[in-house]
Protein backbone atom coordinates (compact mmCIF):
# COMPACT_ATOMS: atom_id res chain seq x y z
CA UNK A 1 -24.97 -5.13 19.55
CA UNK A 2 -22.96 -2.58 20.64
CA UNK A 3 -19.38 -4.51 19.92
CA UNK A 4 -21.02 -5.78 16.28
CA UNK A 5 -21.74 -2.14 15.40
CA UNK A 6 -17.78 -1.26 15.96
CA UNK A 7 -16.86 -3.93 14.27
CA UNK A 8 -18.99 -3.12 11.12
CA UNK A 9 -17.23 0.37 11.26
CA UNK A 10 -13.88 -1.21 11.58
CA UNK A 11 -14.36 -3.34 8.36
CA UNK A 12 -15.85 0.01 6.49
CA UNK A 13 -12.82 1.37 7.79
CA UNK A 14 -10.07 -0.87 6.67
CA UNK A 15 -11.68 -1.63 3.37
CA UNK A 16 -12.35 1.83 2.42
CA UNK A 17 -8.79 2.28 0.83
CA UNK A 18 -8.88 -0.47 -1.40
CA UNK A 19 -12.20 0.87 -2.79
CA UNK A 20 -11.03 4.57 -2.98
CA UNK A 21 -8.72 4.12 -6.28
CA UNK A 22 -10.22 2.68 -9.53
CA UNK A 23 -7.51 1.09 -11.72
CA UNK A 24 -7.77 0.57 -15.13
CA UNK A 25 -9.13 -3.07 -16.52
CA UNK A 26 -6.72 -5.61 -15.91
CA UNK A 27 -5.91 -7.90 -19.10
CA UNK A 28 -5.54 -5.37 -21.57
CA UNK A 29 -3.19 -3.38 -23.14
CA UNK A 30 -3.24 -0.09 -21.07
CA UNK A 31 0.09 2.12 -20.44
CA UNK A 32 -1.84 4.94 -17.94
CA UNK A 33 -0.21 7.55 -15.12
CA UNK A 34 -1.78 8.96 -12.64
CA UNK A 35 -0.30 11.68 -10.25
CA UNK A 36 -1.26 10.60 -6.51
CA UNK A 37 -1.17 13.06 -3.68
CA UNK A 38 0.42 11.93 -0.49
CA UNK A 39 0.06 12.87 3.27
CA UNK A 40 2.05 15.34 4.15
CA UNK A 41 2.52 14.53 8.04
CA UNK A 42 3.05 11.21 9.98
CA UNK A 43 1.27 10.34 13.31
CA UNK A 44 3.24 8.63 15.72
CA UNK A 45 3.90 5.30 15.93
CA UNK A 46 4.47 4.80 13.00
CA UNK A 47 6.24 2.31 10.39
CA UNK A 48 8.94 3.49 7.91
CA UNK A 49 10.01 1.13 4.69
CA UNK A 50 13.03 1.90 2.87
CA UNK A 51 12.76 1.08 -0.80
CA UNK A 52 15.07 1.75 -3.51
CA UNK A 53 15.69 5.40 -2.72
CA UNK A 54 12.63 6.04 -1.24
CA UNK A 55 11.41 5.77 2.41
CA UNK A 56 7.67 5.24 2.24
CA UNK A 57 6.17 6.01 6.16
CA UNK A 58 2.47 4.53 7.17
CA UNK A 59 0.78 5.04 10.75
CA UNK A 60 1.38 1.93 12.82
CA UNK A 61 -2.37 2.60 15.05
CA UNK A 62 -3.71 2.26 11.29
CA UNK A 63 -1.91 -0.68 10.37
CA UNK A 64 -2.88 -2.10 13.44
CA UNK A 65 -6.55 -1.74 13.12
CA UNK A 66 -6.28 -3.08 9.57
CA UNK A 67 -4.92 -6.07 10.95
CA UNK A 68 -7.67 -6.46 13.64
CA UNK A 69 -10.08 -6.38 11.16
CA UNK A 70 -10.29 -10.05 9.97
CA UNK A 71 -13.42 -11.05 9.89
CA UNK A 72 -14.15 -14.44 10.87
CA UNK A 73 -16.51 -15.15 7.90
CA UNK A 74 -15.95 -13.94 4.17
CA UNK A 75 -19.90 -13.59 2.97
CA UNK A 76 -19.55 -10.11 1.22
CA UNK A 77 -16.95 -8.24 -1.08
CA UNK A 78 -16.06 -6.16 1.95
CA UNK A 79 -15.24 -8.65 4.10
CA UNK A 80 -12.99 -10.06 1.76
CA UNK A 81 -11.47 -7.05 0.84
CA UNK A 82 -10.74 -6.94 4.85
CA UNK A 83 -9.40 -10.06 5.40
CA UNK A 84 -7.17 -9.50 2.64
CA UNK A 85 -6.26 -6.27 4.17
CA UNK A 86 -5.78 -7.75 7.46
CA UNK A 87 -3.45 -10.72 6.08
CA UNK A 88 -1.43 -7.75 4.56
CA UNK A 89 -1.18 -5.57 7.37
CA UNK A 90 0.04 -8.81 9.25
CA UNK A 91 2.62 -9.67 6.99
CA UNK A 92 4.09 -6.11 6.72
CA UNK A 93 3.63 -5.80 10.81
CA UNK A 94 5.59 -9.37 11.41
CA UNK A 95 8.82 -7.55 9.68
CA UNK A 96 8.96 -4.47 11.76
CA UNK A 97 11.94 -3.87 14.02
CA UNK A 98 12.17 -1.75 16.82
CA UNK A 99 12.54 2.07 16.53
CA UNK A 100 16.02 3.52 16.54
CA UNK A 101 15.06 6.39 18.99
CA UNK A 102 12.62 8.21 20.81
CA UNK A 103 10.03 9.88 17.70
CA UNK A 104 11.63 7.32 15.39
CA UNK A 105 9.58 4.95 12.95
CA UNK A 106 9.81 1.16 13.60
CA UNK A 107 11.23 0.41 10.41
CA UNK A 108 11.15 -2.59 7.92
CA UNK A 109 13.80 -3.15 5.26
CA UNK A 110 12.15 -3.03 1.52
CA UNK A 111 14.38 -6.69 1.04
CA UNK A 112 12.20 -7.78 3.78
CA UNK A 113 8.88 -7.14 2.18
CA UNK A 114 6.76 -10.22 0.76
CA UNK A 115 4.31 -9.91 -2.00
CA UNK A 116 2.11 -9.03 0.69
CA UNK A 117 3.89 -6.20 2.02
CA UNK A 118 4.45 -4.76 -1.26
CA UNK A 119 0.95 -4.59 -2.42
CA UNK A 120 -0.10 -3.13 0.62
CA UNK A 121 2.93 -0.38 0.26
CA UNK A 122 0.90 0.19 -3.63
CA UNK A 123 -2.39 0.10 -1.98
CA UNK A 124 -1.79 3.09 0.85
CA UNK A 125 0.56 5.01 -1.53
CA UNK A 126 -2.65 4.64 -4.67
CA UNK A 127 -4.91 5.77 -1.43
CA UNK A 128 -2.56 8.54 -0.33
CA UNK A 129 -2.64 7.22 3.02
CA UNK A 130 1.12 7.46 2.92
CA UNK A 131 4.25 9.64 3.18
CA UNK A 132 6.97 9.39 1.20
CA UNK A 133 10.23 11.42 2.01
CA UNK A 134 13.59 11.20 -0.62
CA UNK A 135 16.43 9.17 1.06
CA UNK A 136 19.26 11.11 0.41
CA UNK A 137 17.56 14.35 1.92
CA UNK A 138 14.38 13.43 4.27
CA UNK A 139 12.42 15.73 1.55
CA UNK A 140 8.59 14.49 2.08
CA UNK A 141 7.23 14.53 -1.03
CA UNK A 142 3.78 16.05 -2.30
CA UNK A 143 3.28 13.35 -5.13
CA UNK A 144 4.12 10.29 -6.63
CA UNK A 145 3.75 9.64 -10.21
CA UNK A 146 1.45 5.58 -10.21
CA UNK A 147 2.05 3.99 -13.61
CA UNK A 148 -0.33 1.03 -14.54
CA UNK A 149 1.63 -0.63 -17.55
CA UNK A 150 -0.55 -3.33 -18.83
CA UNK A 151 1.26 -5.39 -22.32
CA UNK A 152 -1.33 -8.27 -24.21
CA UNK A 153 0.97 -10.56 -26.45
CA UNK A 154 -2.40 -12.99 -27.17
CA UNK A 155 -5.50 -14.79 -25.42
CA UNK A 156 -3.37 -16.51 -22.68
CA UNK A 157 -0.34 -14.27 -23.17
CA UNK A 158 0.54 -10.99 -21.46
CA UNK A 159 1.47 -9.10 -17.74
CA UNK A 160 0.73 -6.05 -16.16
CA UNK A 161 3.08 -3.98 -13.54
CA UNK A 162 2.03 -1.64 -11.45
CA UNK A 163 5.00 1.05 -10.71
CA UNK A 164 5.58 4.08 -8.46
CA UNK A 165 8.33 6.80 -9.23
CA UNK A 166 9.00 10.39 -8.10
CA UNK A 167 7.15 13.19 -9.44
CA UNK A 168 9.89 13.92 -11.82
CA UNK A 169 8.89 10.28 -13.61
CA UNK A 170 12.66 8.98 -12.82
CA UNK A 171 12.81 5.17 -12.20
CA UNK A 172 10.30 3.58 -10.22
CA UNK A 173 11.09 3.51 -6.49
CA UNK A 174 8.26 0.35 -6.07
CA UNK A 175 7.22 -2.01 -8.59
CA UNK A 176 4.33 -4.62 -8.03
CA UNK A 177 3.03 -7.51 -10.71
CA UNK A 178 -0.24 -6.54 -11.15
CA UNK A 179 -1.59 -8.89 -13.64
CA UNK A 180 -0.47 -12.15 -15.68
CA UNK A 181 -2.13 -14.54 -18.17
């Protein structure tokens, strides 16, 4: 009972981010920003990726219990929100290489990132459950500016992109197909 009961908490856990952020329809024309706020400290261990600019950090013992959270059956929208979770904390996980130093982040190259990886980069950094520090100057920043661009050329014609950029709305550092039809 006892080990059932943890478990239950670890899928409300792990599945909590995805449901935290509501993004617009999917399928439509929609061109929407939204300024996230991001954590502002980084528990250690911890995993650093370097993307375009940008080192995005999340905490390894969190990643970690995402990834033990598979469920062995998928009979609710939570568990498959976790096993999906799981399979991306996985994928992300299998790419890590070893820390540089003593207080370091493992780190994992952006080039090395799957699909997988990258939408669970979006999903933290939508959730704030991630720190993201400028790479020229190890700045950690406050906010990220989360652009859902969504374009509708017809019925069975159209994308949607998902992008993240510095506060100042320069390029995006992350970008992440969110949609196509």
């Amino acid at each position: 009972m006892r080990s059932r009961i943890l478990t239950t908490l670890v899928l409300m856990t792990a599945t909590l981010s995805q449901a935290d952020v509501t993004r617009p329809p999917s399928g439509v024309n929609v061109d929407e920003t939204r300024v996230v706020a991001l954590r502002r400290d980084m528990p250690l261990p911890c995993v650093s990726v370097v993307v375009d600019g940008a080192t995005v950090m999340l905490s390894r013992a969190d990643l970690e219990a995402a990834e033990a959270a598979r469920p062995a059956e998928m009979r609710t929208d939570a568990e498959r929100a976790a096993r999906v979770g799981s399979g991306r904390a996985a994928a992300l996980l299998s790419a890590v290489s070893p820390p540089k130093g003593p207080g370091a982040c493992a780190e994992v190259a952006g080039t090395a990132l799957d699909s997988q990886g990258q939408q669970l980069l979006l999903d933290w950094i939508e959730n704030g459950r991630a720190m993201v520090r400028l790479q020229a100057t190890g700045e950690a920043l406050s906010t990220v500016r989360v652009r859902y661009l969504g374009q509708r050329c017809g019925p069975m014609c159209g994308r949607g992109d998902i992008t993240v950029s510095l506060p100042q709305g320069e390029r995006p550092f992350l970008a992440v197909s969110w949609w196509v039809s």
